[in-house]
Protein backbone atom coordinates (compact mmCIF):
# COMPACT_ATOMS: atom_id res chain seq x y z
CA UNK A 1 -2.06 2.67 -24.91
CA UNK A 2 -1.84 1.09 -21.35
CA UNK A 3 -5.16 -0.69 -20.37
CA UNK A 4 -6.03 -0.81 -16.53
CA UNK A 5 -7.62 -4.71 -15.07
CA UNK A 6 -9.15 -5.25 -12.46
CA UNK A 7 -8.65 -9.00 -10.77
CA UNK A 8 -12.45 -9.25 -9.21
CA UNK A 9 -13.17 -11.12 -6.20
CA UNK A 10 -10.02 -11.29 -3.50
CA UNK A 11 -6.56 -11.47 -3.39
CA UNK A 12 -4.31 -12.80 -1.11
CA UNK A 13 -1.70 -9.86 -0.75
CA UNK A 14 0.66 -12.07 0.46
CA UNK A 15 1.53 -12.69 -2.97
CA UNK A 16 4.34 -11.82 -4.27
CA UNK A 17 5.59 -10.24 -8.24
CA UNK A 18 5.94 -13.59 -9.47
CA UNK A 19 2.71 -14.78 -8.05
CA UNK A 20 0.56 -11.88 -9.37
CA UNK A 21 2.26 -13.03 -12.80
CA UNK A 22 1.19 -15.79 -12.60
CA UNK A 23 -2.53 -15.38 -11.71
CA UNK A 24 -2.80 -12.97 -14.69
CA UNK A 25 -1.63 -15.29 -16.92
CA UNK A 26 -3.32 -18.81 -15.79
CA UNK A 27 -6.33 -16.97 -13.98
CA UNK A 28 -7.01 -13.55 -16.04
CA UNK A 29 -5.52 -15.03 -19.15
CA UNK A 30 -4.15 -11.67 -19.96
CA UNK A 31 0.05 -10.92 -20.79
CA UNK A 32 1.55 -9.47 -18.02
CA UNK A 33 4.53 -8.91 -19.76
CA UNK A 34 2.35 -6.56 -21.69
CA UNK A 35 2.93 -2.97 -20.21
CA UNK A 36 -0.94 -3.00 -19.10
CA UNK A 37 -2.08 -2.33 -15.21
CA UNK A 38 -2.97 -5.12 -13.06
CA UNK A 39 -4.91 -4.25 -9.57
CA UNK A 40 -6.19 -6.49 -6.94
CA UNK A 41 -7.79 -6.29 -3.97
CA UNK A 42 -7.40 -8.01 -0.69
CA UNK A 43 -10.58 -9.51 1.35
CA UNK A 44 -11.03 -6.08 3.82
CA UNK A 45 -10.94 -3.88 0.97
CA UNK A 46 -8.22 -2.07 2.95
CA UNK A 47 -5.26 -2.83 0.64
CA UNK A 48 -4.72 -2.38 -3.63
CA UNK A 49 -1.60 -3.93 -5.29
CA UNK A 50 -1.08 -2.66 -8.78
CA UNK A 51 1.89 -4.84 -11.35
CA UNK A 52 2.69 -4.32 -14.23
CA UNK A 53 5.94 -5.06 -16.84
CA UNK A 54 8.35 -1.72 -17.11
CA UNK A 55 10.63 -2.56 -20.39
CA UNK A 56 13.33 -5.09 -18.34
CA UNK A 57 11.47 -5.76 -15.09
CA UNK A 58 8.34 -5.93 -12.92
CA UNK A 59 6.88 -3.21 -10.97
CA UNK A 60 4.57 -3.64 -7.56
CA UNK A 61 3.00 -0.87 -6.52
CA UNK A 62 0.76 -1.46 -3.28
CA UNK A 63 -1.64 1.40 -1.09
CA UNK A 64 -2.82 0.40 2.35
CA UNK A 65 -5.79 2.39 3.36
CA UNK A 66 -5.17 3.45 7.27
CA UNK A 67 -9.22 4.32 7.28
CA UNK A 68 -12.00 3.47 4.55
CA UNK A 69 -12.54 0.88 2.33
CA UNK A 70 -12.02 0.68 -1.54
CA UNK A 71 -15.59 0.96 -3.30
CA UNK A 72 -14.24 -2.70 -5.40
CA UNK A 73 -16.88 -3.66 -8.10
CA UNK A 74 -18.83 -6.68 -7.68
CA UNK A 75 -19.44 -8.49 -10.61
CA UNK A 76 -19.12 -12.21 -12.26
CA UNK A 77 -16.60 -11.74 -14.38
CA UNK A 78 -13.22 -12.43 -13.03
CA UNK A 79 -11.92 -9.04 -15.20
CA UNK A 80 -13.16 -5.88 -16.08
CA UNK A 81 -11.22 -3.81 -17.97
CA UNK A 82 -10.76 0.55 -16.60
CA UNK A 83 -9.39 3.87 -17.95
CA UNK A 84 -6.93 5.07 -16.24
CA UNK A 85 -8.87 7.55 -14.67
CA UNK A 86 -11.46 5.40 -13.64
CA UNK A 87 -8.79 3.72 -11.61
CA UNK A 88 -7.86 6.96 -10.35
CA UNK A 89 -11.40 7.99 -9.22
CA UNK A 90 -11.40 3.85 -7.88
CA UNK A 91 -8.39 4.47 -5.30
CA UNK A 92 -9.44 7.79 -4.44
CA UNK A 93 -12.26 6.07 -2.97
CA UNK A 94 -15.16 6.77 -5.73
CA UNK A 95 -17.31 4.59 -6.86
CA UNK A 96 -16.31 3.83 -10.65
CA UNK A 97 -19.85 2.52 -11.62
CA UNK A 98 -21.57 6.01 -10.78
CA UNK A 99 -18.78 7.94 -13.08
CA UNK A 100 -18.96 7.16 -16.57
CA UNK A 101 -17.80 9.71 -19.29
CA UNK A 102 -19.93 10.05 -22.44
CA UNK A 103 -19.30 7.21 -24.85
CA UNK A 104 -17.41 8.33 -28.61
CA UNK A 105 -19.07 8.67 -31.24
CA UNK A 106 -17.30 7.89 -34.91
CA UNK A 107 -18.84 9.46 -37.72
CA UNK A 108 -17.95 8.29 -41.63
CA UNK A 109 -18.68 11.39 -43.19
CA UNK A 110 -20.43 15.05 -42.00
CA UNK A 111 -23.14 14.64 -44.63
């Protein structure tokens, strides 16, 4: 199952594929050769860069907001880890902490 991180904090977005590679393996300490989602954020909130590996090759996919800002979380961690509709409602412009579906529940037996 593809996991969705988020690189807190700014981004230069500047950067290139092999740059973003690199910060999520030295920075994030995370695979990036792993299939999983990788989104960051530059400084004015304006722009969101997403990589991630494809089976042979990297892909960079990058939204520039012509109005608004992203709603990015704030938080002291340098990762936090989304579903992939979380990271839907996050580029759509909601604010992720304020939409959380109920947690699962596992059960061992009905009795």
């Amino acid at each position: 199952m593809t996991q969705v991180y988020l690189a807190l904090g700014t981004t230069d977005m500047r950067k290139s594929i092999n740059t973003l590679a690199v910060i999520v393996e030295g920075k994030l300490r995370l695979n990036p050769f792993s299939g999983h989602m990788f989104a960051f954020c530059n400084r004015r909130r304006d722009i969101i860069k997403i990589l991630y590996w494809d089976r042979n090759g990297f892909c960079l996919w990058q939204k520039r907001l012509e109005k608004d800002r992203y709603p990015w979380p704030e938080s002291e961690d340098e990762v936090i880890k989304l579903s992939r509709n979380e990271l839907k409602w996050l580029i759509d412009g909601m604010e992720i902490s304020l939409y959380r579906p109920h947690g699962t529940l596992t059960y061992a037996s009905v009795i």
